[in-house]
C-alpha atoms as a PDB file:
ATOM      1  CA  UNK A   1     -69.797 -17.406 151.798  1.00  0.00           C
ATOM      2  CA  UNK A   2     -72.969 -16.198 149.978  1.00  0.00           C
ATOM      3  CA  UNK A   3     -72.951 -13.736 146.873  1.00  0.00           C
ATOM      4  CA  UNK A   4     -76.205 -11.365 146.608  1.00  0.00           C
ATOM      5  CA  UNK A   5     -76.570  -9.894 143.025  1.00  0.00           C
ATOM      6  CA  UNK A   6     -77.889  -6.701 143.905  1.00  0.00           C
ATOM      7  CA  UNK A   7     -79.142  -3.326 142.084  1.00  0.00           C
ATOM      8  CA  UNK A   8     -79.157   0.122 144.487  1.00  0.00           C
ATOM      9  CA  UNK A   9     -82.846   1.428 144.929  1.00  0.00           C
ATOM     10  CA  UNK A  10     -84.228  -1.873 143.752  1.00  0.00           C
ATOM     11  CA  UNK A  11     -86.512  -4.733 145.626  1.00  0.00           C
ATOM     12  CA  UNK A  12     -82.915  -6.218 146.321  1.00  0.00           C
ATOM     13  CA  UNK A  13     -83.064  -3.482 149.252  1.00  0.00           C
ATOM     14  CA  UNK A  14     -85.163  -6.320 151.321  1.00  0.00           C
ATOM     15  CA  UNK A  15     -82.561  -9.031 150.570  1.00  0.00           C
ATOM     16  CA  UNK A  16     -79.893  -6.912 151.685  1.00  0.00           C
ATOM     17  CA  UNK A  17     -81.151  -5.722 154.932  1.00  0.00           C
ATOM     18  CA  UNK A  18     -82.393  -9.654 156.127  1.00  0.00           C
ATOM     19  CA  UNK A  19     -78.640 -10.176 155.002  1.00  0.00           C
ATOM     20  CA  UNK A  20     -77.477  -7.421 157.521  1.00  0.00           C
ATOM     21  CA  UNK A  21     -79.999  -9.104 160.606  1.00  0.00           C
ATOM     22  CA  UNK A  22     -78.551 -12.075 159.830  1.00  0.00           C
ATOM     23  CA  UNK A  23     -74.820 -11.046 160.442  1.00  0.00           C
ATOM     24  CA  UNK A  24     -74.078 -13.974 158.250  1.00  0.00           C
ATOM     25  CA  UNK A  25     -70.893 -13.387 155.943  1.00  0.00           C
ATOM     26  CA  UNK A  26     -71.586 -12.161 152.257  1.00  0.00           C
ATOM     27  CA  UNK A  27     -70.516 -11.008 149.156  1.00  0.00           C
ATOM     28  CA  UNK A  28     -72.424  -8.446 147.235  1.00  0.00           C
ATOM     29  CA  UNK A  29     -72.266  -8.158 143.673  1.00  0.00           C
ATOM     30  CA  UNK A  30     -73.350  -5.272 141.687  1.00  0.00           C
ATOM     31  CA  UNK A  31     -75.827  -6.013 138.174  1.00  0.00           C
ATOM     32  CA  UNK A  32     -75.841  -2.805 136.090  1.00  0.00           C
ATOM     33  CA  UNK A  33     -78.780  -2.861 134.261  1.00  0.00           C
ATOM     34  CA  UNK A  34     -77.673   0.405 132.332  1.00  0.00           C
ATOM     35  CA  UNK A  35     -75.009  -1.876 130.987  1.00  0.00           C
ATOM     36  CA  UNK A  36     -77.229  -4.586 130.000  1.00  0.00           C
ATOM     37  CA  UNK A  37     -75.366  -7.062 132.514  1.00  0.00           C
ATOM     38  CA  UNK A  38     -78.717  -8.533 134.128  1.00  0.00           C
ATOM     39  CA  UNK A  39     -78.885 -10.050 130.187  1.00  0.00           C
ATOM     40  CA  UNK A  40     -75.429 -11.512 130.099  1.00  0.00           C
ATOM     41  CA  UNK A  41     -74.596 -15.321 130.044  1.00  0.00           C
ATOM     42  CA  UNK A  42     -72.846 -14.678 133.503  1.00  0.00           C
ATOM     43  CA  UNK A  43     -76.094 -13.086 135.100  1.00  0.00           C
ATOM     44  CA  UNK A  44     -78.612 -15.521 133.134  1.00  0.00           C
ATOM     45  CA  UNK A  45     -76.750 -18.976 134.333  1.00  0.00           C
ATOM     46  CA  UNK A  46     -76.894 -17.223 137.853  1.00  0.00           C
ATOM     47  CA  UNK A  47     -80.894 -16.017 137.353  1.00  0.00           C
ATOM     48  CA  UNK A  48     -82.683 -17.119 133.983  1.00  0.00           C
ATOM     49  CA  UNK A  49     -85.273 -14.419 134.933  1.00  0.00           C
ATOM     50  CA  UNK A  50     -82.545 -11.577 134.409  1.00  0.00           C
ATOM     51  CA  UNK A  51     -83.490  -9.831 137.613  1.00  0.00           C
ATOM     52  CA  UNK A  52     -82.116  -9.471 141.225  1.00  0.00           C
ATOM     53  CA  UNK A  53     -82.308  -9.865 143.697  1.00  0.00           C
ATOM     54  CA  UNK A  54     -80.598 -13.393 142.967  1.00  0.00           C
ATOM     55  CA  UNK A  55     -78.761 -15.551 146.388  1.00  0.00           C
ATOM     56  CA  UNK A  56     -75.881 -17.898 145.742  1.00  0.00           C
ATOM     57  CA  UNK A  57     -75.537 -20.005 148.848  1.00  0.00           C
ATOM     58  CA  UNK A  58     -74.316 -23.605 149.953  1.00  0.00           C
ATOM     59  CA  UNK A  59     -77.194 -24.918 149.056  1.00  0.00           C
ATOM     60  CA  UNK A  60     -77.886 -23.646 144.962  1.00  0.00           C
ATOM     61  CA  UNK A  61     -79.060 -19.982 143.849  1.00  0.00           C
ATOM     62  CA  UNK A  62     -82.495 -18.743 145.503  1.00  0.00           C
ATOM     63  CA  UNK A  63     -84.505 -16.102 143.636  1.00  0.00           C
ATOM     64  CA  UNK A  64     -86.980 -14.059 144.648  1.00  0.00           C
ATOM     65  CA  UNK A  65     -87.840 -11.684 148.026  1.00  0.00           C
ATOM     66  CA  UNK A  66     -90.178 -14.075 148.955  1.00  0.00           C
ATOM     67  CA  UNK A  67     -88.185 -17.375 148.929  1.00  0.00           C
ATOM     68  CA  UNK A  68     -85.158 -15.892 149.721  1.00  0.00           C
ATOM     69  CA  UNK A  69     -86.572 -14.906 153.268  1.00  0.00           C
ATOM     70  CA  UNK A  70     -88.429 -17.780 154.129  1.00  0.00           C
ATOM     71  CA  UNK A  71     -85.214 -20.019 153.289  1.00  0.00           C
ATOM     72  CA  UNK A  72     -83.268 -16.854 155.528  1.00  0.00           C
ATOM     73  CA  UNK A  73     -85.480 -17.217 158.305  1.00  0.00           C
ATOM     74  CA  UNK A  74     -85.419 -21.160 158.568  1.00  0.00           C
ATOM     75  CA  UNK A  75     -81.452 -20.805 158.116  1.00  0.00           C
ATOM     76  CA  UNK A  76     -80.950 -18.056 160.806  1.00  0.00           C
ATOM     77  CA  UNK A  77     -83.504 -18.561 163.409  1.00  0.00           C
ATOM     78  CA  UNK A  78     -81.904 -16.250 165.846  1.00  0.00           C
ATOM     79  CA  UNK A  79     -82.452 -13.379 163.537  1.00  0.00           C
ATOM     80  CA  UNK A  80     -85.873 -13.065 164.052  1.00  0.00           C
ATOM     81  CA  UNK A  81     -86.501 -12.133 160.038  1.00  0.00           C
ATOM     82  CA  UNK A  82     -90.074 -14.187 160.435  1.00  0.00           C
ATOM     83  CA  UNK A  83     -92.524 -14.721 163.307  1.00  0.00           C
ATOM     84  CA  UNK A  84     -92.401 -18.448 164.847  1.00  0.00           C
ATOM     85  CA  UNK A  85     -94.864 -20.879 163.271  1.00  0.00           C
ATOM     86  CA  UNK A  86     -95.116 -24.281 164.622  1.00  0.00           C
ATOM     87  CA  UNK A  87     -98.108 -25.312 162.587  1.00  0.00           C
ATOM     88  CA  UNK A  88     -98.969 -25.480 158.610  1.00  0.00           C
ATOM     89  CA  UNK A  89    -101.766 -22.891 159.284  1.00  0.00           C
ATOM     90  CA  UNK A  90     -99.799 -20.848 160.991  1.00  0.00           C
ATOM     91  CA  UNK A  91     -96.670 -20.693 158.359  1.00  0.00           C
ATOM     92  CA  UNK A  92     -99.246 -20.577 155.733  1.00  0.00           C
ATOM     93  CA  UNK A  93    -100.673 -17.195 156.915  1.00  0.00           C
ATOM     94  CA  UNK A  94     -96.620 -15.487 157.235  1.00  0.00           C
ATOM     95  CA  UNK A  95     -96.275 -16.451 153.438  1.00  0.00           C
ATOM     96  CA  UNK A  96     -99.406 -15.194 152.844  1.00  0.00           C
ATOM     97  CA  UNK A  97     -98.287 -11.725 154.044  1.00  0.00           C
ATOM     98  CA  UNK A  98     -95.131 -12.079 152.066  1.00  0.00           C
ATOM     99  CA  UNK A  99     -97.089 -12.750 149.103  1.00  0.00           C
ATOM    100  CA  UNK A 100     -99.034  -9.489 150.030  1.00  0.00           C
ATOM    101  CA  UNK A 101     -95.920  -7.245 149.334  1.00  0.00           C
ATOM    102  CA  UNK A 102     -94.809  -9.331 146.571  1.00  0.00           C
ATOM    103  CA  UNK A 103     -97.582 -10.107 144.473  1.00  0.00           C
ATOM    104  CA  UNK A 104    -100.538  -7.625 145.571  1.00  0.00           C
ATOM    105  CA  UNK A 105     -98.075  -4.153 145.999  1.00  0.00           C
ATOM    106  CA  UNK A 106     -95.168  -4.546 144.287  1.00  0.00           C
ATOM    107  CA  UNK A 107     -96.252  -5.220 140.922  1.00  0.00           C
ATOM    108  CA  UNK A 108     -97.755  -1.749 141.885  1.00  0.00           C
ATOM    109  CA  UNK A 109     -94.832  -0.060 142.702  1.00  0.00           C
ATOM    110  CA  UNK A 110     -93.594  -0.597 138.745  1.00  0.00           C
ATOM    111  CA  UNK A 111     -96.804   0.882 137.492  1.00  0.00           C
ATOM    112  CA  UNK A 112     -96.555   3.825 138.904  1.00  0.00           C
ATOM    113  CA  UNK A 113     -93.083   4.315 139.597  1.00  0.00           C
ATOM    114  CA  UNK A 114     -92.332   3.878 135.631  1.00  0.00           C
ATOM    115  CA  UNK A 115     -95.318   2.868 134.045  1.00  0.00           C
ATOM    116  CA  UNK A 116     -94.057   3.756 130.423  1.00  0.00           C
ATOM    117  CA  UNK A 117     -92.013   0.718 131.035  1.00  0.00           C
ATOM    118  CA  UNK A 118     -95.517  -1.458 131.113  1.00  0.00           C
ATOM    119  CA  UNK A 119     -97.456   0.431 128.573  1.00  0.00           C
ATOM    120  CA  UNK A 120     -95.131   3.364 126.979  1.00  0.00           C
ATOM    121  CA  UNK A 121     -95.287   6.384 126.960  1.00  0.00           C
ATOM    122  CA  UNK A 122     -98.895   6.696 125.291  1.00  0.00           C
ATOM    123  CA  UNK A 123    -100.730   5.351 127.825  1.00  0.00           C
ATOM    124  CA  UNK A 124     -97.959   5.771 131.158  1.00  0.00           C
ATOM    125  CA  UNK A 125     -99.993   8.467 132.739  1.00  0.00           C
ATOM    126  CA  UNK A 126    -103.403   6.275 132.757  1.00  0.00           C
ATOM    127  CA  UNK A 127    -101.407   3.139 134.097  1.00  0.00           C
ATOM    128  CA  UNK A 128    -100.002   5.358 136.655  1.00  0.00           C
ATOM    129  CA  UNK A 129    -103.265   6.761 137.876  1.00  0.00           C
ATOM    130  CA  UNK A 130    -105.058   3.558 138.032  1.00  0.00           C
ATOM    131  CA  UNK A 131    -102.034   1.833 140.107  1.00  0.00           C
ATOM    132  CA  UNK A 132    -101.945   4.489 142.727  1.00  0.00           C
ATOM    133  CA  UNK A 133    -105.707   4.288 143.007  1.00  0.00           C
ATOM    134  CA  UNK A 134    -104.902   0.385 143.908  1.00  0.00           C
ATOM    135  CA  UNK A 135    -101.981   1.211 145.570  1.00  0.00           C
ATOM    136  CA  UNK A 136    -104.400   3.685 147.966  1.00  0.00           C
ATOM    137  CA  UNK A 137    -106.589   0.586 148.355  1.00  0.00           C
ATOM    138  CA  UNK A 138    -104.069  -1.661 149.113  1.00  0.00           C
ATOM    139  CA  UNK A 139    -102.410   0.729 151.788  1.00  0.00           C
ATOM    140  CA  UNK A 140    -105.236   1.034 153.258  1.00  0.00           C
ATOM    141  CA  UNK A 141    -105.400  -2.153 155.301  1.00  0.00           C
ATOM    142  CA  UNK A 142    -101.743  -1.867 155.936  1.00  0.00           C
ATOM    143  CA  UNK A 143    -102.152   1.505 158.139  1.00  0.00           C
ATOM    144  CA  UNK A 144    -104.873   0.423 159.615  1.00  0.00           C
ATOM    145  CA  UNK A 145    -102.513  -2.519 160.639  1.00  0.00           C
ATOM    146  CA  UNK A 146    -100.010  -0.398 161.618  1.00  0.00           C
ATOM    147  CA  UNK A 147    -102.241   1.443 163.858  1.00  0.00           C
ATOM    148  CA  UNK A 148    -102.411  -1.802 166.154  1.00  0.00           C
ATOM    149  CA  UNK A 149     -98.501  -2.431 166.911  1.00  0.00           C
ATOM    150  CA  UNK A 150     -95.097  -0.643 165.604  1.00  0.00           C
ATOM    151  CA  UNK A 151     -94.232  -3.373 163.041  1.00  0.00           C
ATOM    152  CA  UNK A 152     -96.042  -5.229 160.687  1.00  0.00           C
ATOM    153  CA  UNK A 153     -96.325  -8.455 162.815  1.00  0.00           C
ATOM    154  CA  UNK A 154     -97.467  -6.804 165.906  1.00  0.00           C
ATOM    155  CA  UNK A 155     -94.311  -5.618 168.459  1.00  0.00           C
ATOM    156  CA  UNK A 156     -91.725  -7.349 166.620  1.00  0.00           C
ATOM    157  CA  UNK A 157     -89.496  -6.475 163.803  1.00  0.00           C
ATOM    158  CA  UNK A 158     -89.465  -8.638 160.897  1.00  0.00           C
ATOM    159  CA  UNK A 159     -88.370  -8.598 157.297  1.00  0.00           C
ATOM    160  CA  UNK A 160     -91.879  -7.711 156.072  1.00  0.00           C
ATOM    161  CA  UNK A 161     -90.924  -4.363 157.670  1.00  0.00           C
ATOM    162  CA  UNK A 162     -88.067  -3.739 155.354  1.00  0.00           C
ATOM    163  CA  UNK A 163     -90.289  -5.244 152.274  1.00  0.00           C
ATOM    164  CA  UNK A 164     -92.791  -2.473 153.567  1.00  0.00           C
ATOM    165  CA  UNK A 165     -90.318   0.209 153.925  1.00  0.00           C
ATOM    166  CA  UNK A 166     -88.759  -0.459 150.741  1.00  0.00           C
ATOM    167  CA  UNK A 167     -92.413   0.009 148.912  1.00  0.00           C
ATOM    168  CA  UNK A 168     -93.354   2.975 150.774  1.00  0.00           C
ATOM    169  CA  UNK A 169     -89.686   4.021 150.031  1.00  0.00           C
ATOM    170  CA  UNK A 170     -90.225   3.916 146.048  1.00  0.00           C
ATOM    171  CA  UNK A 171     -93.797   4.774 145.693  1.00  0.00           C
ATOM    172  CA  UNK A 172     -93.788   7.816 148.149  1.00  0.00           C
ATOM    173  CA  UNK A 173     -90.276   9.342 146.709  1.00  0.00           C
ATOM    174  CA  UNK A 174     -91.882   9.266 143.342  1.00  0.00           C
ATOM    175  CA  UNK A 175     -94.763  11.716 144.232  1.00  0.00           C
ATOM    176  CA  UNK A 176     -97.572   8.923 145.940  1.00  0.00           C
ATOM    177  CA  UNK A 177     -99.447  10.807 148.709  1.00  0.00           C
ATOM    178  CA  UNK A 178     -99.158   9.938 152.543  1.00  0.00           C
ATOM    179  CA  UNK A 179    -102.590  11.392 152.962  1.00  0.00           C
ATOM    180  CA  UNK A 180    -104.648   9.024 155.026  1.00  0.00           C
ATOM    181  CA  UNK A 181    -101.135   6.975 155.531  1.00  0.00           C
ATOM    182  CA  UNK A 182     -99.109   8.708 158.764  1.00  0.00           C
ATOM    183  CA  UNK A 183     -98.733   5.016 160.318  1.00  0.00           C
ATOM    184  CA  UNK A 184     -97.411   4.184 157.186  1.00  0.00           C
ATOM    185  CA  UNK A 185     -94.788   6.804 156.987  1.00  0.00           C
ATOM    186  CA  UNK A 186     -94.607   6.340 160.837  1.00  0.00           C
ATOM    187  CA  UNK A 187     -93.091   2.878 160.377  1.00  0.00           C
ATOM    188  CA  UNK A 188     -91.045   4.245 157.303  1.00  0.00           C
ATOM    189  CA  UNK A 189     -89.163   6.138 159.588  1.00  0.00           C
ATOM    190  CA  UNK A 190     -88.724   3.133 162.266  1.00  0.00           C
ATOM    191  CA  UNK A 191     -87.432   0.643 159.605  1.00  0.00           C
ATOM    192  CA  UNK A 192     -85.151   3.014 158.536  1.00  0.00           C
ATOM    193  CA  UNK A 193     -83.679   3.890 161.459  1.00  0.00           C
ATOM    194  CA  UNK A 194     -82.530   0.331 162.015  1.00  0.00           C
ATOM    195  CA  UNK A 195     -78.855  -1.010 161.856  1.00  0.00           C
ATOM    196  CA  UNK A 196     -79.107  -2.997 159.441  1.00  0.00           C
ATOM    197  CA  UNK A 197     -81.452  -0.941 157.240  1.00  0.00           C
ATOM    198  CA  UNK A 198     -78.640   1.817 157.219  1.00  0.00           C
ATOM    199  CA  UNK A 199     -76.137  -1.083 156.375  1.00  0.00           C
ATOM    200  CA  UNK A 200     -77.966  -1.788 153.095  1.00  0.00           C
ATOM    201  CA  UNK A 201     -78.209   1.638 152.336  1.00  0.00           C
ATOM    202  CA  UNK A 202     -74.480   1.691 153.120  1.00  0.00           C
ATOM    203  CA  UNK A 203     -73.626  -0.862 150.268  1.00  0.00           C
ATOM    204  CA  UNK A 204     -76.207   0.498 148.264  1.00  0.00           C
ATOM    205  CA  UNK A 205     -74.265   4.019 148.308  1.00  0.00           C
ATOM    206  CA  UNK A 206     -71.215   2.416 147.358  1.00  0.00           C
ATOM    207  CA  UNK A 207     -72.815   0.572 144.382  1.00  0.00           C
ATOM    208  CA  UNK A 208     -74.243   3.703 143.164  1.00  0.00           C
ATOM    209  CA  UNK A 209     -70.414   5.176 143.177  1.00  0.00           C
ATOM    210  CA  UNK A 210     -69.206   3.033 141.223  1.00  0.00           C
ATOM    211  CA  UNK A 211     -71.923   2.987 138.685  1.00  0.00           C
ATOM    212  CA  UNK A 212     -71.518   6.981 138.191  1.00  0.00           C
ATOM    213  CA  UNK A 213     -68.174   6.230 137.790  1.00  0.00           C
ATOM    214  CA  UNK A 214     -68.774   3.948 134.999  1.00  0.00           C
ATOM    215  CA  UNK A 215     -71.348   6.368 133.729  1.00  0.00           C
ATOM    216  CA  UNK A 216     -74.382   3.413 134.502  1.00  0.00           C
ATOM    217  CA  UNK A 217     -76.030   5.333 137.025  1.00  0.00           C
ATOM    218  CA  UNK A 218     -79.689   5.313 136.375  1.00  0.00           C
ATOM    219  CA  UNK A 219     -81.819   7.605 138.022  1.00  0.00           C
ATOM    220  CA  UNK A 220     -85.739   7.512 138.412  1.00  0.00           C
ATOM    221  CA  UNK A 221     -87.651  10.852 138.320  1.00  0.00           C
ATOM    222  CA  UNK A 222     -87.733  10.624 142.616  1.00  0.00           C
ATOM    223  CA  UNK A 223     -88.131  13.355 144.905  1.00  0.00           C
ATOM    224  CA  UNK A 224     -85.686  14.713 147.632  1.00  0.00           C
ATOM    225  CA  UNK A 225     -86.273  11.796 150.142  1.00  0.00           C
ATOM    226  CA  UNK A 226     -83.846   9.580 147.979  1.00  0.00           C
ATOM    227  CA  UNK A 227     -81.232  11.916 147.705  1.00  0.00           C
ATOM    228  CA  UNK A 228     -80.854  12.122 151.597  1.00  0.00           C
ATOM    229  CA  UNK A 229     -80.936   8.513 152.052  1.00  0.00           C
ATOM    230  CA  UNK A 230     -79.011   6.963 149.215  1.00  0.00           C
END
């Protein structure tokens, strides 16, 4: 069976709901950063980065959104998690859209979700305003993507949609405006309203239980949207 460390709220939200497509067995572990366990031996020997979401399978530990859905999709065809490719150029261009949420917007998401945590507390509120202006750039050619099919591929669900919904799910429940965005927001509501989105949030719940139990739960300054979902 796999094990997926996880953290609720965090990028690890993507990993979880390709999981829940998949309908493959696993094991979710919870990492509590407020207790410093993403820096433990355990944690590091599992992920030398310190950071989830981390995916112990058969086959060694995969790190990473990106990786970790490519190596999904090739293991669980039937899922559907990527479009099919049956050239270079073709799976080329899918990882290039993967590497659009994970190296052009979410490195965003962190500066202006908690920027204080890139450039403290001096300077947060200039980091901040200078990643939502990219953010607003970068968002831009993803509505007007949206505006030609329901998902991000065209008419087919795929795990970029819950990468996408996961952004749009940080950013816009820490006070980023939908203005110029509705397709945006549009597919927010789709992705969400899938099984296996409300699966994730499911476990994701249940982590966040126990960490208030323990006293670990750590809560971002986010609006009302996460409190009805989480």
């Amino acid at each position: 069976m796999m094990r997926l460390w996880f953290a609720p709220n965090t990028c690890a939200r993507v990993t979880l709901t390709a999981l829940e497509e998949t309908g493959a067995p696993y094991e979710p572990r919870l990492v509590a950063f407020m207790a410093g366990e993403h820096r433990t031996p355990q944690f590091l020997a599992v992920n030398p980065s310190g950071k989830v979401p981390a995916l112990e399978t058969e086959e060694g530990v995969l790190v990473q959104n990106g990786a970790i859905l490519l190596w999904l999709a090739e293991t669980y065809p039937d899922a559907g998690l990527l479009p099919p490719a049956s050239t270079a150029a073709e799976r080329a261009r899918i990882a290039a859209e993967i590497f659009r949420c994970s190296s052009d917007l979410h490195p965003l998401v962190t500066r202006f979700v908690m920027p204080q945590m890139v450039a403290g507390e001096a300077d947060a509120a200039r980091v901040r305003a200078k990643a939502a202006e990219a953010l607003a750039f970068q968002l831009g050619a993803v509505a007007a993507r949206l505006s030609q099919g329901a998902w991000y591929f065209g008419e087919r669900w795929s795990a970029l949609d819950a990468y996408l919904a996961w952004i749009w799910f940080r950013i816009s429940g820490s006070g980023f405006s939908a203005e110029g965005l509705s397709t945006i927001e549009e597919h927010y509501r789709r992705a969400m309203d899938r099984p296996s989105a409300r699966a994730a949030l499911a476990r994701e719940a249940e982590a966040e239980h126990e960490l208030a139990d323990r006293g670990l739960l750590f809560r971002a300054p986010f609006t009302a949207r996460e409190e009805s979902e989480t």
